[in-house]
C-alpha atoms as a PDB file:
ATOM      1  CA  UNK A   1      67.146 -25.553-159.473  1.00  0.00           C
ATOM      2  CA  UNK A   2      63.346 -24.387-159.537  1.00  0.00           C
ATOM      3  CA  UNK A   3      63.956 -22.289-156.694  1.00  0.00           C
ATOM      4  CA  UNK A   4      67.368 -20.468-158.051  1.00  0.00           C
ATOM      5  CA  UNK A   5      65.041 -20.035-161.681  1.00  0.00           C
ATOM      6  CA  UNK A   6      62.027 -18.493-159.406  1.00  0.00           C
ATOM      7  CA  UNK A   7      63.943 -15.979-157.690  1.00  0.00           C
ATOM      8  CA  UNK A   8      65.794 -15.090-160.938  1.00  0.00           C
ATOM      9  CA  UNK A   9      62.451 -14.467-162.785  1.00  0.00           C
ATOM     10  CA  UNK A  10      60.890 -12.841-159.710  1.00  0.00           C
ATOM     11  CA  UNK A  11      64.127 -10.252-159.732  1.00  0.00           C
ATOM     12  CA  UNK A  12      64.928 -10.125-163.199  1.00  0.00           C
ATOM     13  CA  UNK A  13      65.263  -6.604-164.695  1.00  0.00           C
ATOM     14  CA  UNK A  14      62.537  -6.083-167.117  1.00  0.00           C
ATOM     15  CA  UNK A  15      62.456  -2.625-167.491  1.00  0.00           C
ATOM     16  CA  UNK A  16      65.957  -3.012-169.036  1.00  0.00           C
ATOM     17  CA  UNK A  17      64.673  -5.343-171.476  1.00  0.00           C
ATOM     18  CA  UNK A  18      62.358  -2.788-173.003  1.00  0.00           C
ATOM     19  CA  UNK A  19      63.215  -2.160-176.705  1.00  0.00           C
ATOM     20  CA  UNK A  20      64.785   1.842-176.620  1.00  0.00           C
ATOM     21  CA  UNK A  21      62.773   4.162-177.636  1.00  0.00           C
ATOM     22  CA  UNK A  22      59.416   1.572-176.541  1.00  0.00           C
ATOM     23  CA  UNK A  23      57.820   4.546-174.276  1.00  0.00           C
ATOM     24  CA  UNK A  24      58.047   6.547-176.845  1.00  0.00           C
ATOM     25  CA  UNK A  25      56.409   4.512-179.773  1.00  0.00           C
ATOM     26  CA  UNK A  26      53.375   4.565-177.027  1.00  0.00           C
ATOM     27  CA  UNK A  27      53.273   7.912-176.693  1.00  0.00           C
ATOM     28  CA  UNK A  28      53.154   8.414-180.763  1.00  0.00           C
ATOM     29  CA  UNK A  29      50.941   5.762-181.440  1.00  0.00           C
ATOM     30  CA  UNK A  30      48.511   6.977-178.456  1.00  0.00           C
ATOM     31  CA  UNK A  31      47.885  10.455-180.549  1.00  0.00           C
ATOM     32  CA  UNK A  32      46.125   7.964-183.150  1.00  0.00           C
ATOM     33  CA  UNK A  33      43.459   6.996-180.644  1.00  0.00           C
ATOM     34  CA  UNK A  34      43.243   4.647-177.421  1.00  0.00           C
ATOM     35  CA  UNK A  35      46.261   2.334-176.972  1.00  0.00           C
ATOM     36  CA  UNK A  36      46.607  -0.601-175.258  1.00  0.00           C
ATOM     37  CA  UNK A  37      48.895  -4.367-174.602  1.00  0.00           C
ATOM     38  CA  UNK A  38      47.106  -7.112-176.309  1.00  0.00           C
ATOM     39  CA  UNK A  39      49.455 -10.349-174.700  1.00  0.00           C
ATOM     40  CA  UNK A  40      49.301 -13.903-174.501  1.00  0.00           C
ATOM     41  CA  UNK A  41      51.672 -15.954-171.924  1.00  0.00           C
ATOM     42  CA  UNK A  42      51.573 -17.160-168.507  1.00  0.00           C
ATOM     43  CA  UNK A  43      48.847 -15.688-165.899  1.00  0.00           C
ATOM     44  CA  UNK A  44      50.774 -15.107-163.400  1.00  0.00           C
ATOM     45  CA  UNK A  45      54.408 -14.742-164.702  1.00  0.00           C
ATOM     46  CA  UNK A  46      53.488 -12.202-167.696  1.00  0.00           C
ATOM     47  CA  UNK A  47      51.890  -9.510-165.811  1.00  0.00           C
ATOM     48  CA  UNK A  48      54.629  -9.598-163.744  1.00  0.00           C
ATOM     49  CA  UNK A  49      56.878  -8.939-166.330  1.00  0.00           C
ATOM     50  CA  UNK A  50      54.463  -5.896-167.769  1.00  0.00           C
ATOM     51  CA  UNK A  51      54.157  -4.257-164.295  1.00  0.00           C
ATOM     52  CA  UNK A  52      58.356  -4.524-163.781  1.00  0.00           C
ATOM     53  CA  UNK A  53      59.307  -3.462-167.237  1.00  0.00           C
ATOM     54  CA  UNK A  54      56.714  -0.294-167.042  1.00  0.00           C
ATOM     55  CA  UNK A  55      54.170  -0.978-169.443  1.00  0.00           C
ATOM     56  CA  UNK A  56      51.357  -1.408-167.297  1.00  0.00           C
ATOM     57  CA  UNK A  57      51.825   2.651-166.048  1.00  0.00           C
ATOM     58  CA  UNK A  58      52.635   3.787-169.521  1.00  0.00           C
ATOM     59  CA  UNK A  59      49.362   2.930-170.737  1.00  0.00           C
ATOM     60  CA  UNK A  60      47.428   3.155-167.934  1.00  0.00           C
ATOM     61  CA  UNK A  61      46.280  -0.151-166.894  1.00  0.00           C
ATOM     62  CA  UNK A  62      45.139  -0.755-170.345  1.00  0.00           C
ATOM     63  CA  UNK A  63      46.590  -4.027-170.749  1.00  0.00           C
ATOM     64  CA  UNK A  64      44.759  -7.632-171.373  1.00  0.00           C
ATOM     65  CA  UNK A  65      46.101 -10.994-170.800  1.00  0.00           C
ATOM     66  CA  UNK A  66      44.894 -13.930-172.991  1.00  0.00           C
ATOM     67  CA  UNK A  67      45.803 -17.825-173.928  1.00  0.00           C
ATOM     68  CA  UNK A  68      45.312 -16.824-177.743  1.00  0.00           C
ATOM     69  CA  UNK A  69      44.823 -12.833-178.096  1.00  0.00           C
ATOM     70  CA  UNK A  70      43.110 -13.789-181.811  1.00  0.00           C
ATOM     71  CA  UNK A  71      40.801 -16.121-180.591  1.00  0.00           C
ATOM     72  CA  UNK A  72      39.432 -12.674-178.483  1.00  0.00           C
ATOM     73  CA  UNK A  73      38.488 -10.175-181.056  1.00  0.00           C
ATOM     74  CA  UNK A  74      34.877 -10.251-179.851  1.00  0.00           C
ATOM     75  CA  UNK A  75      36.019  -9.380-176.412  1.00  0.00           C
ATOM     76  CA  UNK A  76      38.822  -6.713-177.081  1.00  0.00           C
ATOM     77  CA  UNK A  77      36.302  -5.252-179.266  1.00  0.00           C
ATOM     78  CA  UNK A  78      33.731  -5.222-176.629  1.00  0.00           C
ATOM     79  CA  UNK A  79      36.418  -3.539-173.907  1.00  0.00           C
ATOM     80  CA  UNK A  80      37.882  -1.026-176.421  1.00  0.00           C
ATOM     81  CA  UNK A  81      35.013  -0.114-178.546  1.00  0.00           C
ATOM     82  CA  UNK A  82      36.225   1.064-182.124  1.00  0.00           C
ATOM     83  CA  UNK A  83      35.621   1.563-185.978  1.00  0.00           C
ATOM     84  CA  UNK A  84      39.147   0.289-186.769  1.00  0.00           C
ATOM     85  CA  UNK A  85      42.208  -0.923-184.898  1.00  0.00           C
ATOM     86  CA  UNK A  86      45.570  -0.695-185.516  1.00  0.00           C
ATOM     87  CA  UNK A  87      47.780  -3.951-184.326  1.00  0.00           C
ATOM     88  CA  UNK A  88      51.463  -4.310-184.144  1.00  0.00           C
ATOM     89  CA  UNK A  89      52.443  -7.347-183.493  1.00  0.00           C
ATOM     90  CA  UNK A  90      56.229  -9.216-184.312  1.00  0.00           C
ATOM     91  CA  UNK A  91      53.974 -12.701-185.362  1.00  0.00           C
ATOM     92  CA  UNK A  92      52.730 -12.614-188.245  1.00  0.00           C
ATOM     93  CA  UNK A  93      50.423 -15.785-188.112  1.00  0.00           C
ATOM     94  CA  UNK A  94      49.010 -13.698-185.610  1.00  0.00           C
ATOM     95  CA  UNK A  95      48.337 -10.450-187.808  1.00  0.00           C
ATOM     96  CA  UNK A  96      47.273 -12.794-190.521  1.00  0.00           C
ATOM     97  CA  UNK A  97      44.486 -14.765-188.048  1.00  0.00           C
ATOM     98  CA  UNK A  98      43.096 -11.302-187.148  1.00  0.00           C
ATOM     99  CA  UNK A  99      43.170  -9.749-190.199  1.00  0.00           C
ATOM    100  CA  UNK A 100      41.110 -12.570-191.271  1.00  0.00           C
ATOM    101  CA  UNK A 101      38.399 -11.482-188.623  1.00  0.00           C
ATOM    102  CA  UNK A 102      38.625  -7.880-188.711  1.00  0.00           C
ATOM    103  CA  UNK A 103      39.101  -7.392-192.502  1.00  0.00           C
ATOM    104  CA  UNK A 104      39.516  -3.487-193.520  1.00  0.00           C
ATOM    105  CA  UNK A 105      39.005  -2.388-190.075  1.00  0.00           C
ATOM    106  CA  UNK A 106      42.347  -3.590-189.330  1.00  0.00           C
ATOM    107  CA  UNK A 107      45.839  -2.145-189.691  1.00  0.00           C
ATOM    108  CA  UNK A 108      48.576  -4.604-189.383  1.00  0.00           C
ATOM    109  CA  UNK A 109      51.903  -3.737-188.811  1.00  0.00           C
ATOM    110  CA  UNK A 110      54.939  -5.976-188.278  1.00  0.00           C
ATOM    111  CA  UNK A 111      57.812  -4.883-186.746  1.00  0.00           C
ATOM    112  CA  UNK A 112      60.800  -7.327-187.920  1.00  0.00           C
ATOM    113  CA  UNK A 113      62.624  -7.173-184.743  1.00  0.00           C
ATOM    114  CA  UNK A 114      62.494  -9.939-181.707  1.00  0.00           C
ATOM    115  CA  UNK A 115      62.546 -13.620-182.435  1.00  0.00           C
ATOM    116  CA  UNK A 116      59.124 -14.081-183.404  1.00  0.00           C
ATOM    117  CA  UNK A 117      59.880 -11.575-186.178  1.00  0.00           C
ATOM    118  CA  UNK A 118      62.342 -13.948-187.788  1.00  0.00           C
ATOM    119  CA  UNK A 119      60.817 -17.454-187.160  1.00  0.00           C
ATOM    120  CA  UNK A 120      60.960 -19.799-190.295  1.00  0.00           C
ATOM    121  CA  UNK A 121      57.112 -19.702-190.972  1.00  0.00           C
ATOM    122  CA  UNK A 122      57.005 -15.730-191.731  1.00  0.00           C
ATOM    123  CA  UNK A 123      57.411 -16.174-195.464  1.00  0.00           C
ATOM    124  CA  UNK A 124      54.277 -18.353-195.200  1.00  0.00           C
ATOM    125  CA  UNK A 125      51.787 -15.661-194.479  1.00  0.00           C
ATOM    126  CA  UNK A 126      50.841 -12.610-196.768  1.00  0.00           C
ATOM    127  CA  UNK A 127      52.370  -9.496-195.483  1.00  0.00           C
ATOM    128  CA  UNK A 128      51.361  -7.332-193.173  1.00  0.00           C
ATOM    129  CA  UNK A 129      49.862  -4.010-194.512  1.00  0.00           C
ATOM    130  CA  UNK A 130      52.965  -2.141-192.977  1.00  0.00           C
ATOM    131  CA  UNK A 131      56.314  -3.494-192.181  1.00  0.00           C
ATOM    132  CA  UNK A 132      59.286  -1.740-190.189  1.00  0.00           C
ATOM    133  CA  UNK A 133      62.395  -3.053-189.327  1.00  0.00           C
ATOM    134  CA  UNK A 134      62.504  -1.936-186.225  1.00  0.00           C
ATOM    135  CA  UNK A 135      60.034  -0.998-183.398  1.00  0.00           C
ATOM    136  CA  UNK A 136      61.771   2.836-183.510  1.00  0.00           C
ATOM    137  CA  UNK A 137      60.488   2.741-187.177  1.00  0.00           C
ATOM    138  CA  UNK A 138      57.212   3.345-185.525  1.00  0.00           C
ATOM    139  CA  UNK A 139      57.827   6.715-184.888  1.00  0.00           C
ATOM    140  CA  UNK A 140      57.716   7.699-187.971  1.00  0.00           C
ATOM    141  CA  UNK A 141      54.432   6.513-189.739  1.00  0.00           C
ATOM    142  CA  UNK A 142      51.141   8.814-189.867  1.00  0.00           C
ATOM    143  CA  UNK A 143      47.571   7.075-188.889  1.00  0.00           C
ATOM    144  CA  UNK A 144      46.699   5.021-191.638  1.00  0.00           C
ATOM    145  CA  UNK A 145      43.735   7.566-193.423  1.00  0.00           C
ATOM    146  CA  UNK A 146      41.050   5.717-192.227  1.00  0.00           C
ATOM    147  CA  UNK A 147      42.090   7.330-188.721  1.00  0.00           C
ATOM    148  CA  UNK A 148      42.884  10.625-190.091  1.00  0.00           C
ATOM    149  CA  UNK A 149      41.091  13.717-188.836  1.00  0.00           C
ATOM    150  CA  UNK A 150      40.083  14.894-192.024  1.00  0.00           C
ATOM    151  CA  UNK A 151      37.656  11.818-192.732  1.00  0.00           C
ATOM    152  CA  UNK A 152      35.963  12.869-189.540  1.00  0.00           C
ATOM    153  CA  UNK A 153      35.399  16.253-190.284  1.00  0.00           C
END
């Protein structure tokens, strides 16, 4: 059965699993500053899945693969140099654990859609400082001020 599981995960059809609308949120949230795939999972099966579905092309290659993306602050921060990040993320332990670290020069925002979004621990973190029910929702929201032009000026 390993091999009939391989060659279903090595042909399955990722770019049709992409939430509608996905490319799009990218393209919005890109106008806020430098965007990129923070992702945890296996090393060789999950960048398989980001090249197939289209992600790794939509944001340009900007995509890193950890065991623990939180535990890595110190090194996103070192490859995408910033004042403040924005992170959406659908677990919210994991929001909480680097909002903990990053403080006020973090935005979190939780989409409540996928199954992470609804696990039974989510009411035991604080909430996120935005929260949309779905990942289209994202097309709507502004930069949070601190990201605003006019505090650059």
């Amino acid at each position: 059965h390993l091999i009939a599981i391989a060659r279903f995960l090595l042909n399955y059809p990722f770019r049709e699993r992409i939430y509608p609308v996905a490319f799009e949120v990218l393209i919005h949230l890109a106008q806020w500053g430098p965007t990129a795939l923070l992702t945890d999972g296996d090393v060789v099966f999950q960048p398989l899945k980001i090249e197939r579905s289209g992600l790794f092309e939509a944001l340009s290659g900007r995509v890193l693969l950890y065991v623990h993306k939180e535990e890595e602050l110190q090194d996103i921060e070192w490859r995408f140099p910033a004042d403040h990040y924005v992170v959406v993320d659908d677990k919210i332990r994991l929001l909480t654990a680097m909002k903990l670290k990053w403080g006020d020069r973090m935005t979190s925002v939780f989409p409540r859609q996928g199954h992470y979004a609804h696990a039974p621990d989510v009411s035991e973190y604080p909430p996120a400082d935005i929260t949309v029910e779905h990942i289209a929702d994202l097309l709507q929201l502004v930069p949070p001020p601190v990201l605003r032009k006019e505090n650059h000026s």
